[in-house]
Protein backbone atom coordinates (compact mmCIF):
# COMPACT_ATOMS: atom_id res chain seq x y z
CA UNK A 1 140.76 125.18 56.83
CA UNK A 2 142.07 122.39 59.34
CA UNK A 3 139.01 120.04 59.54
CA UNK A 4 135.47 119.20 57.31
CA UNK A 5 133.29 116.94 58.57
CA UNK A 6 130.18 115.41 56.79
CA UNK A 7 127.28 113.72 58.27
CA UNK A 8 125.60 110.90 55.60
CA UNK A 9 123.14 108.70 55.75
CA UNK A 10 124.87 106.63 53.49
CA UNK A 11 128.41 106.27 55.38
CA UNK A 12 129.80 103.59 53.82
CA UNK A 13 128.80 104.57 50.00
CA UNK A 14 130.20 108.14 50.43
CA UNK A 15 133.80 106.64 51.82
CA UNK A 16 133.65 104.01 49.20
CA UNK A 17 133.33 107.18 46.66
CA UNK A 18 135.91 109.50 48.61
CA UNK A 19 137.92 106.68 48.47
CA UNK A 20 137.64 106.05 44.63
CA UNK A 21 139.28 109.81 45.08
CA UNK A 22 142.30 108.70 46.24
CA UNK A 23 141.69 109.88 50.01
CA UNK A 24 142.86 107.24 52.59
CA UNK A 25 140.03 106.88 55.06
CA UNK A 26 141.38 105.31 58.70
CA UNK A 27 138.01 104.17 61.25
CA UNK A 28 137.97 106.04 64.45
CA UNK A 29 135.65 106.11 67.92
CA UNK A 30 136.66 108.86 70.11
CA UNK A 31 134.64 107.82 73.27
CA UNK A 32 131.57 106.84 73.46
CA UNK A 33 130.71 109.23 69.98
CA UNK A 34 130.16 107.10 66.91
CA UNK A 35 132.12 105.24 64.35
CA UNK A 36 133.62 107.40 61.37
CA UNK A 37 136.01 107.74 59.07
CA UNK A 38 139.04 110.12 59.12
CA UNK A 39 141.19 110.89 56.40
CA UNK A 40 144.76 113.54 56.33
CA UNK A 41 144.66 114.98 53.08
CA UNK A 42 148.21 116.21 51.63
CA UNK A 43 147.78 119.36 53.11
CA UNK A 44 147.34 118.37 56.33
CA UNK A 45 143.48 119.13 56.73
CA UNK A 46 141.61 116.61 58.12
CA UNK A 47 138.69 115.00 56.06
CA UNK A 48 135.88 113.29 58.35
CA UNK A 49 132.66 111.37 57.49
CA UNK A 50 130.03 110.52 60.24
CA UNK A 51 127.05 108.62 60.31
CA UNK A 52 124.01 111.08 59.82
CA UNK A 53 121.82 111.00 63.09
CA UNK A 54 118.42 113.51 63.32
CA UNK A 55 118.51 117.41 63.35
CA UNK A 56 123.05 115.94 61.75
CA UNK A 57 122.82 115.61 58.06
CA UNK A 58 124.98 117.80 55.60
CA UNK A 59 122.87 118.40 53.12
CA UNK A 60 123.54 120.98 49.91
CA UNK A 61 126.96 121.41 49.84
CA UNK A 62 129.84 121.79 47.17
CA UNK A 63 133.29 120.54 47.92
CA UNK A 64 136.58 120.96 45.52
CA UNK A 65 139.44 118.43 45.18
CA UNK A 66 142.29 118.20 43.54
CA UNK A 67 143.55 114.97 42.77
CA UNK A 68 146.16 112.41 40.66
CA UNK A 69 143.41 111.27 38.18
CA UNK A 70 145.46 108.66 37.66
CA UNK A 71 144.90 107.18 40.87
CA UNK A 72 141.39 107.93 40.71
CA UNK A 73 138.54 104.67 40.54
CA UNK A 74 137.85 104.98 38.05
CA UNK A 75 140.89 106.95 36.50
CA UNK A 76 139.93 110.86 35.91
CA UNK A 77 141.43 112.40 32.83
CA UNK A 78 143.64 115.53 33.39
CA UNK A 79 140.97 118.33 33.57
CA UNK A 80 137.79 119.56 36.09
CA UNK A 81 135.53 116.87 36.29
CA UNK A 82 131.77 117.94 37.93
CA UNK A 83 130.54 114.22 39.97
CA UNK A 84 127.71 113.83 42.56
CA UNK A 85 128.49 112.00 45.86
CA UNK A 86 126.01 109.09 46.92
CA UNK A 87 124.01 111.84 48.88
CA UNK A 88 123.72 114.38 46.03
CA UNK A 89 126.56 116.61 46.91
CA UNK A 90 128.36 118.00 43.98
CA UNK A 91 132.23 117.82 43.97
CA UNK A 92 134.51 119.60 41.39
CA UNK A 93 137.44 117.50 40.73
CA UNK A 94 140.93 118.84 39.84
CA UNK A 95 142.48 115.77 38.01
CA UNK A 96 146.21 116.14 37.26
């Protein structure tokens, strides 16, 4: 996988809890298109968040990360950690 994108409604609470992740979100425009936020994960796939618009929200959805818990906010223990984004999304966290 090269690129994710998520639509939200809540944009800047889901980067503000991506972020708490460790993952380094940069704002983009491309065009006229919308304000987002990109992020390059250490694999080189690109992580994108988007403002939700009608008939664009991601809705159920399950995403897996692995991470240094100890740069986590707050810092994850070593382990799989089950948390729920600020749209309901569950995401299974790898800490090392």
């Amino acid at each position: 996988m090269t690129l994710l994108v998520l639509y939200s409604p809540r944009l800047e609470e889901c980067r503000r809890f991506y972020q708490g992740l460790d993952l380094d979100f940069a704002a983009e425009r491309h065009g006229h298109g919308p304000e987002h936020y990109a992020a390059v994960l250490p694999n080189g796939m690109v992580f994108e968040l988007y403002p939700a618009r009608p008939g664009r929200q991601t809705d159920a959805l399950r995403l897996g990360l692995a991470v240094d818990g100890s740069t986590a906010t707050p810092p994850l223990t070593p382990g799989r950690h089950i948390l729920t984004d600020p749209d309901g999304r569950t995401v299974e966290v790898h800490s090392t």
